[in-house]
PDB file of N, CA and C in Angstrom:
ATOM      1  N   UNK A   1      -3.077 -21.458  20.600  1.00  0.00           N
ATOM      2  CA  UNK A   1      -2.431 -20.419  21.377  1.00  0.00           C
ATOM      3  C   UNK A   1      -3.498 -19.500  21.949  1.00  0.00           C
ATOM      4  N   UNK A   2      -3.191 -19.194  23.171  1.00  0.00           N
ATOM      5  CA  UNK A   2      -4.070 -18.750  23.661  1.00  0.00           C
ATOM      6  C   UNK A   2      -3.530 -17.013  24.224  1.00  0.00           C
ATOM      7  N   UNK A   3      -3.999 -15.696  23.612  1.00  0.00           N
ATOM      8  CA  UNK A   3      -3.519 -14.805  24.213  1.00  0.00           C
ATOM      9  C   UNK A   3      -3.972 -13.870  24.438  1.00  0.00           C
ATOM     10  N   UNK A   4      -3.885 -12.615  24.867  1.00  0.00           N
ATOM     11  CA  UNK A   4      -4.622 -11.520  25.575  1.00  0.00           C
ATOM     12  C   UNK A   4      -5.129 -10.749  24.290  1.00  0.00           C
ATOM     13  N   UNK A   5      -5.019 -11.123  23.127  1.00  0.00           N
ATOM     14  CA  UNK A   5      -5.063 -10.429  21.816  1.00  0.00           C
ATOM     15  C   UNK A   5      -6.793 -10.004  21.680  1.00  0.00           C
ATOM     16  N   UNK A   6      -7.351 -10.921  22.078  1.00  0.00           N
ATOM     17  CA  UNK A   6      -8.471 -10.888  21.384  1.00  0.00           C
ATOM     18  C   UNK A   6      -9.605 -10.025  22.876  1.00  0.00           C
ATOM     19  N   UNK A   7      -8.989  -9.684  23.815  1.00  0.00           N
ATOM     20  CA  UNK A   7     -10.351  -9.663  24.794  1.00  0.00           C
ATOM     21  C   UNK A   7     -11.210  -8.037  24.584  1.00  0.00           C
ATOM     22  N   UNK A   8     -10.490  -7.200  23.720  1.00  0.00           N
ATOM     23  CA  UNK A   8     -11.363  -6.894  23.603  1.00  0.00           C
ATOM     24  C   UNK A   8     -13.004  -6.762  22.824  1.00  0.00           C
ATOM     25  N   UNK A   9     -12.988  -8.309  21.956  1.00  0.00           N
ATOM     26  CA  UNK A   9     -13.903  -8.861  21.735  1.00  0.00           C
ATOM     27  C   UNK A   9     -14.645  -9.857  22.841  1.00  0.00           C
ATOM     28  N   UNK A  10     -13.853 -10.754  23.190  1.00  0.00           N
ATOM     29  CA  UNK A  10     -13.857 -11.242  24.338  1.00  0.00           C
ATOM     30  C   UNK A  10     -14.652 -11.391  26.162  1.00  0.00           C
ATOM     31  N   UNK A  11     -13.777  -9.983  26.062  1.00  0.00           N
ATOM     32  CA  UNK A  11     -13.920  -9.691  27.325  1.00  0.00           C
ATOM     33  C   UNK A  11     -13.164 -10.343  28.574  1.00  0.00           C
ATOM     34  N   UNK A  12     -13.111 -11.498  28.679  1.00  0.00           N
ATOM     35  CA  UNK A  12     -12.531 -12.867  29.647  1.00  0.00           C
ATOM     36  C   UNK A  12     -11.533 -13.722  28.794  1.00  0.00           C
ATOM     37  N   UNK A  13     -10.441 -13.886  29.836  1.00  0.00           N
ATOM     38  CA  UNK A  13      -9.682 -14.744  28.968  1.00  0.00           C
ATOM     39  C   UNK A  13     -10.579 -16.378  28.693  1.00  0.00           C
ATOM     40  N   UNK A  14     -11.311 -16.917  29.752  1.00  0.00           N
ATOM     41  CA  UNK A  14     -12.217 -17.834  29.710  1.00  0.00           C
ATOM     42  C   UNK A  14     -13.175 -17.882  28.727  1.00  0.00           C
ATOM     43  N   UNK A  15     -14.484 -16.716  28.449  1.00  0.00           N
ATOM     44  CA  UNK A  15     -14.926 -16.496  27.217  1.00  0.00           C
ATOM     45  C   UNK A  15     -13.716 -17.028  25.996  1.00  0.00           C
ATOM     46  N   UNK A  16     -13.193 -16.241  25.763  1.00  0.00           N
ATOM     47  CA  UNK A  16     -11.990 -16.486  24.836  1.00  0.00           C
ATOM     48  C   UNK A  16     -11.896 -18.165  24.556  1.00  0.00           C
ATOM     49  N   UNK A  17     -11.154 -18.907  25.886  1.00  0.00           N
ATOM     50  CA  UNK A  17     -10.891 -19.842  25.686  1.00  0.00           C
ATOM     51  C   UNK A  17     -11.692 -21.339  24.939  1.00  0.00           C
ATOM     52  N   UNK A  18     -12.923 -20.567  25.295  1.00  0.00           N
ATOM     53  CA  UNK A  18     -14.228 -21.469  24.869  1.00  0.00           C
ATOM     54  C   UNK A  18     -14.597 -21.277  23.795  1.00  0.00           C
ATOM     55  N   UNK A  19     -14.739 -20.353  23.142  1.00  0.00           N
ATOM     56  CA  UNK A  19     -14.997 -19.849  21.732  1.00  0.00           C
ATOM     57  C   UNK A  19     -13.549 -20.614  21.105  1.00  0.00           C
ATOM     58  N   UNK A  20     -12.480 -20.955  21.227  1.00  0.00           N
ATOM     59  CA  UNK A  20     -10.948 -21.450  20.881  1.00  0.00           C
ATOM     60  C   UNK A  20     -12.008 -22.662  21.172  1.00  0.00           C
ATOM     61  N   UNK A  21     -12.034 -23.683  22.189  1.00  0.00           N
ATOM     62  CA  UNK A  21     -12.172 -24.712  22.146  1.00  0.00           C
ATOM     63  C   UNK A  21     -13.779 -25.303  21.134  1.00  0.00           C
ATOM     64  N   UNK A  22     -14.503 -24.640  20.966  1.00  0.00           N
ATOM     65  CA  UNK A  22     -15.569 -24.660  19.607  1.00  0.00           C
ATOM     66  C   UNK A  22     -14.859 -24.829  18.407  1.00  0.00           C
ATOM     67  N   UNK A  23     -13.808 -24.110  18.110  1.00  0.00           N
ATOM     68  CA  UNK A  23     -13.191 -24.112  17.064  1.00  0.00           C
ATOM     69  C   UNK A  23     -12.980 -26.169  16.455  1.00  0.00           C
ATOM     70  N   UNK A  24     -13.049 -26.715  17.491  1.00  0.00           N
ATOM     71  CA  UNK A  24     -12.493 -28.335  17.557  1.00  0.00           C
ATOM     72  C   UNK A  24     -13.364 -28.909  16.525  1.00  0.00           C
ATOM     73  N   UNK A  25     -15.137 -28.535  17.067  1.00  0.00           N
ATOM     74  CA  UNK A  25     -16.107 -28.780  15.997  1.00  0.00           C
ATOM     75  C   UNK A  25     -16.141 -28.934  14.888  1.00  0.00           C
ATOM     76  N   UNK A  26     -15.855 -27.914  13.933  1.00  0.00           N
ATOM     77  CA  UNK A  26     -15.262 -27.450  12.867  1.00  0.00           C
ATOM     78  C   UNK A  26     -14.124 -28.400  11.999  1.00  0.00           C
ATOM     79  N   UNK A  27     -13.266 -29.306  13.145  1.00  0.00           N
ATOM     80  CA  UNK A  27     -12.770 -30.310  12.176  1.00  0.00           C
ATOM     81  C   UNK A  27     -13.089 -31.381  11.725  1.00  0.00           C
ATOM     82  N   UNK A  28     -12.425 -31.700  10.269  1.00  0.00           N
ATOM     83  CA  UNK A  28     -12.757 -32.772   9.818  1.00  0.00           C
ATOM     84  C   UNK A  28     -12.164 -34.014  11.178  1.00  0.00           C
ATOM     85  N   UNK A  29     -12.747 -35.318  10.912  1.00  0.00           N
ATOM     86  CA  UNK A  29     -12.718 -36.236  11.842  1.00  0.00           C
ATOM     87  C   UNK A  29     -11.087 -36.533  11.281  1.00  0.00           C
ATOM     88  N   UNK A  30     -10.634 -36.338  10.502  1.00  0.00           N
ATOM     89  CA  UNK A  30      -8.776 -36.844  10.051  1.00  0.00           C
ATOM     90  C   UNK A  30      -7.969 -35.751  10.092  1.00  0.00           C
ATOM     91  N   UNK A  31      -8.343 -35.029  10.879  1.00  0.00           N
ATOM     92  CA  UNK A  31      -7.904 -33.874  10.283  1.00  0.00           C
ATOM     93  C   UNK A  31      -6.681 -33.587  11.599  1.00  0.00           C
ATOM     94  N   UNK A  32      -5.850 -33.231  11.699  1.00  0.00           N
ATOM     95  CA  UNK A  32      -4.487 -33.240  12.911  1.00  0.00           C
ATOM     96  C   UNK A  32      -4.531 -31.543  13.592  1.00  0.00           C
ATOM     97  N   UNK A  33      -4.974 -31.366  14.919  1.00  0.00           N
ATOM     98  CA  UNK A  33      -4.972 -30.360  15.345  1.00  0.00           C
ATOM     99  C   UNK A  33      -3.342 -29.604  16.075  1.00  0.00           C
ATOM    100  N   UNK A  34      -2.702 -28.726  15.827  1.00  0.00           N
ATOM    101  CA  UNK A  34      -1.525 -28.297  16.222  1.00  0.00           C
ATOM    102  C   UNK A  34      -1.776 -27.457  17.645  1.00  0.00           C
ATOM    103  N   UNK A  35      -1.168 -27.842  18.659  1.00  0.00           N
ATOM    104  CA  UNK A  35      -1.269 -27.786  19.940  1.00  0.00           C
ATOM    105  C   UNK A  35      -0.110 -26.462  20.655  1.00  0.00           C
ATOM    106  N   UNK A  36      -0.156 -25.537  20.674  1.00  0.00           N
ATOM    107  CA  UNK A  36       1.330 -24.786  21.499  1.00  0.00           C
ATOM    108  C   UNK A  36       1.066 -25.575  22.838  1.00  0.00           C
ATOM    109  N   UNK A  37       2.256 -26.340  23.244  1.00  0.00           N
ATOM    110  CA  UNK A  37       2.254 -27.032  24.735  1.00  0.00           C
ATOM    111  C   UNK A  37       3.066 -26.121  25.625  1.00  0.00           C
ATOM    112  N   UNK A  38       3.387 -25.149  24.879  1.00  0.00           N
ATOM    113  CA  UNK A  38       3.514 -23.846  26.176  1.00  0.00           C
ATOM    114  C   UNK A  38       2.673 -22.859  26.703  1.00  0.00           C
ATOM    115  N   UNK A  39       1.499 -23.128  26.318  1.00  0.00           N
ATOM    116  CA  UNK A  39       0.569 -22.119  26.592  1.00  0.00           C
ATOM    117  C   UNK A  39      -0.157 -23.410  27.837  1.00  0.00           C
ATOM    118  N   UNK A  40      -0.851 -22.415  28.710  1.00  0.00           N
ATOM    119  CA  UNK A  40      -1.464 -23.369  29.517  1.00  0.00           C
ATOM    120  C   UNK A  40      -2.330 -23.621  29.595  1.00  0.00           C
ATOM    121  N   UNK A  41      -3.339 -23.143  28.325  1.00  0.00           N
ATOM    122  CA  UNK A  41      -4.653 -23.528  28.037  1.00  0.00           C
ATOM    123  C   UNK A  41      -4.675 -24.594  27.232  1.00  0.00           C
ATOM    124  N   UNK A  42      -3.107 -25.122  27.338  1.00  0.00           N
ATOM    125  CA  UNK A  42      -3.005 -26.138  26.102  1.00  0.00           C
ATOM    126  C   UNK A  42      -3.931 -27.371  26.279  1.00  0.00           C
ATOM    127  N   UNK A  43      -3.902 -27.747  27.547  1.00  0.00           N
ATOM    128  CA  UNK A  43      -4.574 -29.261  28.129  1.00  0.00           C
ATOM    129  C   UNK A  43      -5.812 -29.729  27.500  1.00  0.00           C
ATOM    130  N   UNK A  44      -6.844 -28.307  27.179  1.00  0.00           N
ATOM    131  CA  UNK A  44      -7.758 -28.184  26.973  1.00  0.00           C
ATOM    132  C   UNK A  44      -8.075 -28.484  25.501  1.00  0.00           C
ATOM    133  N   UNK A  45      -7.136 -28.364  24.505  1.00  0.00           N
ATOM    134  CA  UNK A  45      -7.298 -28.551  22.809  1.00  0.00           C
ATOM    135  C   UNK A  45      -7.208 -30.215  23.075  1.00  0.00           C
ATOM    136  N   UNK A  46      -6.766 -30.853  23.779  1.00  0.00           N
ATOM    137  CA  UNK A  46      -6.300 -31.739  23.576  1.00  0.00           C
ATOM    138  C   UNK A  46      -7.345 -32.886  23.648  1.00  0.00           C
ATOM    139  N   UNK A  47      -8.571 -32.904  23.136  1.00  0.00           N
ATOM    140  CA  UNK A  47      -9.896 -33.689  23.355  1.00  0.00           C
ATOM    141  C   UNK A  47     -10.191 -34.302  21.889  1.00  0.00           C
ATOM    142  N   UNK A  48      -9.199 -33.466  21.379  1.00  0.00           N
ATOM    143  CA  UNK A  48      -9.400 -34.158  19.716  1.00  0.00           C
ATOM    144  C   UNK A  48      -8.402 -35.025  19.760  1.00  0.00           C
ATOM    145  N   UNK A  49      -8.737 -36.192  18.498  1.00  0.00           N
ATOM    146  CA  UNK A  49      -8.106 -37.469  18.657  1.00  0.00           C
ATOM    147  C   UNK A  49      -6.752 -37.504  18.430  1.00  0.00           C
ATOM    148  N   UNK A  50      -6.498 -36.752  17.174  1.00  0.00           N
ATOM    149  CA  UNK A  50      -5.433 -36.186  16.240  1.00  0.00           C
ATOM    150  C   UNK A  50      -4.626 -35.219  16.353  1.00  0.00           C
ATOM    151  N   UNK A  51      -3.438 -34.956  17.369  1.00  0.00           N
ATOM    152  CA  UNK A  51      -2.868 -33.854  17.938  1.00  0.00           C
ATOM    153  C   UNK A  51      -1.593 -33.699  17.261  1.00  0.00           C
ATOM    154  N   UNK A  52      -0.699 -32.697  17.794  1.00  0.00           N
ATOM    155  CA  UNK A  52       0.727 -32.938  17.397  1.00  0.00           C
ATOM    156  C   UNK A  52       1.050 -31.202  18.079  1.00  0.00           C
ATOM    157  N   UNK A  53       2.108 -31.554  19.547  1.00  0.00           N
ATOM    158  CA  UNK A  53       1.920 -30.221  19.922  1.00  0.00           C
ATOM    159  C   UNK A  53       3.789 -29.900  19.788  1.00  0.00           C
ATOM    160  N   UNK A  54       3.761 -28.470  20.109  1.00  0.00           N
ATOM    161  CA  UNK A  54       5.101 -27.828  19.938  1.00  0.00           C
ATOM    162  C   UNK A  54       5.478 -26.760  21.117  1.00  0.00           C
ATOM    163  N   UNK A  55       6.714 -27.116  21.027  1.00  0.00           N
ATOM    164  CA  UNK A  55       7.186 -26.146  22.747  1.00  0.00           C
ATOM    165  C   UNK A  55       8.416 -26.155  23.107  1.00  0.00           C
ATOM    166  N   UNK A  56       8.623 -25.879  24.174  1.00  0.00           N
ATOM    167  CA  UNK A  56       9.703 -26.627  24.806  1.00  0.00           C
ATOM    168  C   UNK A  56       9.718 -27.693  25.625  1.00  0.00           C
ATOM    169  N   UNK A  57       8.895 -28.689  25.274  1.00  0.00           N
ATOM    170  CA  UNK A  57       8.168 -29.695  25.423  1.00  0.00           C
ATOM    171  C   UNK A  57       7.285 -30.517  24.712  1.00  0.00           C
ATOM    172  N   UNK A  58       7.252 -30.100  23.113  1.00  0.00           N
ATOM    173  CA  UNK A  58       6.091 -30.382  22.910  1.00  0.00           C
ATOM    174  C   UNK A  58       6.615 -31.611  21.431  1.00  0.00           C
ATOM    175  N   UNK A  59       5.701 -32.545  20.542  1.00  0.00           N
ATOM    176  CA  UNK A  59       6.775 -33.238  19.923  1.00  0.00           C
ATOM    177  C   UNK A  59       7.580 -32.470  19.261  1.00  0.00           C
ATOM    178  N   UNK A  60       7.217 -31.392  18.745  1.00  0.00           N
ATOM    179  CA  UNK A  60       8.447 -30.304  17.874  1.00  0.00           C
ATOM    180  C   UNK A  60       8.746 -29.536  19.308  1.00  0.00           C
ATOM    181  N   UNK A  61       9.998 -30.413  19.611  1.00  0.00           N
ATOM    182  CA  UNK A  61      10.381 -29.768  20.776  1.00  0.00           C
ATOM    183  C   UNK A  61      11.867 -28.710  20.597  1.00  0.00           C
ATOM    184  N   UNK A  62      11.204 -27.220  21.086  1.00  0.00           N
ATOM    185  CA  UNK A  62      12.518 -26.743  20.780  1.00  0.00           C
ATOM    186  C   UNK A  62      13.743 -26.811  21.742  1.00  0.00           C
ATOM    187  N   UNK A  63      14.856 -26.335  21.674  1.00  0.00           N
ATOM    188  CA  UNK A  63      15.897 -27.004  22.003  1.00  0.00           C
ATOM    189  C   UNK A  63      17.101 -26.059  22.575  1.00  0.00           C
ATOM    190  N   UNK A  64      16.963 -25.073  21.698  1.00  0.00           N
ATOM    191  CA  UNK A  64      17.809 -23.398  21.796  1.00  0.00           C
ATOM    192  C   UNK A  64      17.380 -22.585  20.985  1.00  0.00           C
ATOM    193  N   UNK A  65      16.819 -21.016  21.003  1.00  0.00           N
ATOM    194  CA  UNK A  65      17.212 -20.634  19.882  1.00  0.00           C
ATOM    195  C   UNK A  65      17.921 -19.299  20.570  1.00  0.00           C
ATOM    196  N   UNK A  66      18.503 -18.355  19.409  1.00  0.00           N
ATOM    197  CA  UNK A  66      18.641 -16.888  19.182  1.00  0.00           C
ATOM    198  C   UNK A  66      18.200 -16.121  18.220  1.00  0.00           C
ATOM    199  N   UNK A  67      17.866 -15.470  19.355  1.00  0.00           N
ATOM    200  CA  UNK A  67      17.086 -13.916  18.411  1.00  0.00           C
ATOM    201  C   UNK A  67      17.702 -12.960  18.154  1.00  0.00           C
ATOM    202  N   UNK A  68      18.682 -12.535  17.135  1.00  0.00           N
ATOM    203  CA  UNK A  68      19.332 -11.607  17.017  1.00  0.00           C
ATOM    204  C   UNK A  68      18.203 -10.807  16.303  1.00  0.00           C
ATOM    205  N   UNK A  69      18.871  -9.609  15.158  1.00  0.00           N
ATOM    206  CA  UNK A  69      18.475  -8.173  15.141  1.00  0.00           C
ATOM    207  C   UNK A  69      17.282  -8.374  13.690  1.00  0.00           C
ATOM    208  N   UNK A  70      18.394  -9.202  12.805  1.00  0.00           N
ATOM    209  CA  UNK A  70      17.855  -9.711  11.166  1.00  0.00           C
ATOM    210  C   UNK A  70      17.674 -11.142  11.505  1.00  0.00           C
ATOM    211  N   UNK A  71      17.575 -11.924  12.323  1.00  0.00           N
ATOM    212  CA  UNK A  71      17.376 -13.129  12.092  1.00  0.00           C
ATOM    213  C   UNK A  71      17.604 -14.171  13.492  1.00  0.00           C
ATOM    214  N   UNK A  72      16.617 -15.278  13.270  1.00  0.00           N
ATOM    215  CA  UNK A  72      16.610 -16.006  13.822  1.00  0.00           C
ATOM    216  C   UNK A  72      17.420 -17.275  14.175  1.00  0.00           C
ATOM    217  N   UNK A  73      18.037 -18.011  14.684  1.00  0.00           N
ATOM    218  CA  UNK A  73      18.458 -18.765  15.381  1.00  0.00           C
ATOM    219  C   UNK A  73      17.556 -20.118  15.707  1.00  0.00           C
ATOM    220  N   UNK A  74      17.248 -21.365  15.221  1.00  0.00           N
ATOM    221  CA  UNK A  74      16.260 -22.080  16.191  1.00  0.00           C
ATOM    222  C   UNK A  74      16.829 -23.767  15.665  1.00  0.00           C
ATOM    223  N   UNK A  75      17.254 -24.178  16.878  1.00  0.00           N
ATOM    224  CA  UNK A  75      17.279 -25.657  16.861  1.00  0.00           C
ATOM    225  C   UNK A  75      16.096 -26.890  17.765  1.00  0.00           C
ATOM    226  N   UNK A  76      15.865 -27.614  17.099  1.00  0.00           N
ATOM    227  CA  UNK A  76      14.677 -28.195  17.874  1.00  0.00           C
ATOM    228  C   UNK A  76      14.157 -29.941  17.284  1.00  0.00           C
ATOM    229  N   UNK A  77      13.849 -30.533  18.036  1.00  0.00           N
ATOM    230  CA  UNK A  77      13.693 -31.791  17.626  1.00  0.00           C
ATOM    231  C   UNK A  77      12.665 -32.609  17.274  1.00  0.00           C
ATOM    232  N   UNK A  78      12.554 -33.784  16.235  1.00  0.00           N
ATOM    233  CA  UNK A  78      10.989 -34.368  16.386  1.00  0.00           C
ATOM    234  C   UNK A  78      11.694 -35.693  15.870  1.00  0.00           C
ATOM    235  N   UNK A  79      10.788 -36.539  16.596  1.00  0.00           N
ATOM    236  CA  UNK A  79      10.882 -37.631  16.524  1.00  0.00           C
ATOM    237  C   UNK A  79      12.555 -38.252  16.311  1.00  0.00           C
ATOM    238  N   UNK A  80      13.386 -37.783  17.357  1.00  0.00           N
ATOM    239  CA  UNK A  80      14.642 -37.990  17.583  1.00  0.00           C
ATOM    240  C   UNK A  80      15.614 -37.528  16.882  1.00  0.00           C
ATOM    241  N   UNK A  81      15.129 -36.837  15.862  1.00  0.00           N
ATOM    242  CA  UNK A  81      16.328 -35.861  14.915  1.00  0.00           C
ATOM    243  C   UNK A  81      15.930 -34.411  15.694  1.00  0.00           C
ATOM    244  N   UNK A  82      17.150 -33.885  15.543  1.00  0.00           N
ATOM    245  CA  UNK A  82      17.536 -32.698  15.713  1.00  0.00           C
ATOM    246  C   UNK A  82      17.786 -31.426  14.524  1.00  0.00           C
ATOM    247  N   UNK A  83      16.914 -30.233  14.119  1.00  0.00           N
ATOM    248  CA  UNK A  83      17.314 -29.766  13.455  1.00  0.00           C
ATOM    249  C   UNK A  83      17.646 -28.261  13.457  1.00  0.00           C
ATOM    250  N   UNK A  84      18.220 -27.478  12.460  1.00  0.00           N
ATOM    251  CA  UNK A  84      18.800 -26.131  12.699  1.00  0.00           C
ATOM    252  C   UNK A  84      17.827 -25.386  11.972  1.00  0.00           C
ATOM    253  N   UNK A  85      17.564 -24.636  12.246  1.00  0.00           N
ATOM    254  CA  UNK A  85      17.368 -23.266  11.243  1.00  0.00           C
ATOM    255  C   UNK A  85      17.497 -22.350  11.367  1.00  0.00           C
ATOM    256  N   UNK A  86      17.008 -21.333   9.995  1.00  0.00           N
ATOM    257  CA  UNK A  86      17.689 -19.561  10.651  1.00  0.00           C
ATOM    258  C   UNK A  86      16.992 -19.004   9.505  1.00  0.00           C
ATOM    259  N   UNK A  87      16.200 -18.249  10.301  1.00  0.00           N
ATOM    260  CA  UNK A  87      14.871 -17.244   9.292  1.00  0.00           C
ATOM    261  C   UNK A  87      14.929 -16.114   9.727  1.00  0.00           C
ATOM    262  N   UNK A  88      14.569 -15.379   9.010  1.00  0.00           N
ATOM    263  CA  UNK A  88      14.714 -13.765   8.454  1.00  0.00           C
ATOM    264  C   UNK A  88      13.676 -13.181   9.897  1.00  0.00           C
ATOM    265  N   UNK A  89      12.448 -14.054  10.110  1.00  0.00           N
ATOM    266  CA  UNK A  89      11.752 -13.508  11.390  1.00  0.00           C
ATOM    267  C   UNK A  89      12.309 -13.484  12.644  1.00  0.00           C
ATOM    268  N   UNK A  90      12.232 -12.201  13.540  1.00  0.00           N
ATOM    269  CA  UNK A  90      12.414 -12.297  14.647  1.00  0.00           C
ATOM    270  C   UNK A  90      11.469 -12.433  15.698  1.00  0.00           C
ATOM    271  N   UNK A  91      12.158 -12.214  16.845  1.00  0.00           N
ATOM    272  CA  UNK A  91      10.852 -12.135  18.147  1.00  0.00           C
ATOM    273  C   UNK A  91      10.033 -14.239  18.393  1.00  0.00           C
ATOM    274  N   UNK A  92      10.664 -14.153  19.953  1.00  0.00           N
ATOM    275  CA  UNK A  92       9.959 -15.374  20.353  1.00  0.00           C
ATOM    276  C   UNK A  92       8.679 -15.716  19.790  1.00  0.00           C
ATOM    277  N   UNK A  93       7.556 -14.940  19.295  1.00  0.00           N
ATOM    278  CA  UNK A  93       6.278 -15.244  19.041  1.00  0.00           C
ATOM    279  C   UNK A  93       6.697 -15.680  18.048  1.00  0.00           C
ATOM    280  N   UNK A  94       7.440 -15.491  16.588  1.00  0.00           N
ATOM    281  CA  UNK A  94       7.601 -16.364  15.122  1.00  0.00           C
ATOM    282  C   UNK A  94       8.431 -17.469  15.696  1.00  0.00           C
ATOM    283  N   UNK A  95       9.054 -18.083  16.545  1.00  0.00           N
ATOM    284  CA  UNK A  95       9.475 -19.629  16.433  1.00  0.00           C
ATOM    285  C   UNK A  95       8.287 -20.043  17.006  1.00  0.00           C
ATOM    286  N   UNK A  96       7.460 -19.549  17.325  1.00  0.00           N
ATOM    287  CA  UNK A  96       6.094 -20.440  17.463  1.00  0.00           C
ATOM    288  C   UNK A  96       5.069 -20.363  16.375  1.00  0.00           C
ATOM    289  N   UNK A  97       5.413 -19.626  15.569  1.00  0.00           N
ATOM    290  CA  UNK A  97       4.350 -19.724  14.425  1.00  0.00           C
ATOM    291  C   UNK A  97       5.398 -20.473  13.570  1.00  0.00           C
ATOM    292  N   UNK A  98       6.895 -20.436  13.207  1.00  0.00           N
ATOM    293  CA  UNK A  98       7.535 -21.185  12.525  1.00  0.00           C
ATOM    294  C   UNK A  98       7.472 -22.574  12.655  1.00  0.00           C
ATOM    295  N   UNK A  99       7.533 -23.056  14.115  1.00  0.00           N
ATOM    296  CA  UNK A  99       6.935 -24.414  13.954  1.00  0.00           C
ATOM    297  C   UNK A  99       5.625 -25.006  13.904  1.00  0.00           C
ATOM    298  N   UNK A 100       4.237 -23.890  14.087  1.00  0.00           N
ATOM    299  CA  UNK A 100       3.419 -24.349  13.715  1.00  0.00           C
ATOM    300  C   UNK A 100       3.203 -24.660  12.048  1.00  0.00           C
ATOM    301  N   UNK A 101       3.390 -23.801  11.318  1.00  0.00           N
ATOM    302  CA  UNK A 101       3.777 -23.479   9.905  1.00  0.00           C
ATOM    303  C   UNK A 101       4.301 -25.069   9.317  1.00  0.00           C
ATOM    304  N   UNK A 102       5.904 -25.135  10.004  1.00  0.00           N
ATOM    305  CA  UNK A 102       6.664 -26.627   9.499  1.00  0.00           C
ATOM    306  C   UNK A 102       6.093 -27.941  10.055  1.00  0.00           C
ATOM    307  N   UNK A 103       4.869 -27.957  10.838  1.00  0.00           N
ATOM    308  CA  UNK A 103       4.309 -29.077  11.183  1.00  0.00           C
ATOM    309  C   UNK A 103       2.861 -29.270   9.855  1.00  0.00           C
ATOM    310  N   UNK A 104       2.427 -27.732   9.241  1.00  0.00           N
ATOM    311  CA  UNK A 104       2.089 -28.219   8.381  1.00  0.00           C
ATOM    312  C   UNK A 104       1.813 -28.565   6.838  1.00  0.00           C
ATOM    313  N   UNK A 105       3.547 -28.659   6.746  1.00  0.00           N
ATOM    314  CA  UNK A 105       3.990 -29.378   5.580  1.00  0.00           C
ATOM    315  C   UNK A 105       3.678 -30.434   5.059  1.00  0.00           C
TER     316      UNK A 105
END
């Protein structure tokens, strides 16, 4: 994921992005890198062998959710099942850390 969080270390979202893509180094050669395929710097993680991305598009593809006040809403699919859930976190940014999280179970 790529976001405006960090520039003021940074400076450039580009700086940024490159220091993120170094990070690749760092893995073991078996090791499965988790991809947000909604971000659009996504293209770029994708040089490692071992991927598995998430989105509304991505193989943990989501599907619907709702964000109410106490809780979440999120249905979404992988590998042709469809599933529900509903967690205590709100705000669009936690169904993207929720499925990064359940990819690595």
């Amino acid at each position: 994921n790529l976001t405006e969080d960090h520039l003021d270390y940074h400076k450039t979202m580009d700086a940024y992005l490159a220091e993120k893509v170094k990070l690749i180094t760092y893995l073991k050669e078996d090791a499965t890198m988790v991809i947000n395929s909604d971000d659009q710097a996504s293209e770029r993680f994708k040089i490692f062998k071992n991927y598995k991305t998430y989105g509304m598009n991505g193989d943990y593809k989501i599907i619907n959710f709702e964000i109410l006040p106490d809780h979440t809403n999120l249905e979404f699919s992988y590998k042709e099942n469809n599933y529900n859930v509903t967690t205590n976190l709100t705000s669009k940014f936690n169904i993207y850390n929720y499925l990064t999280s359940y990819q690595l179970l």
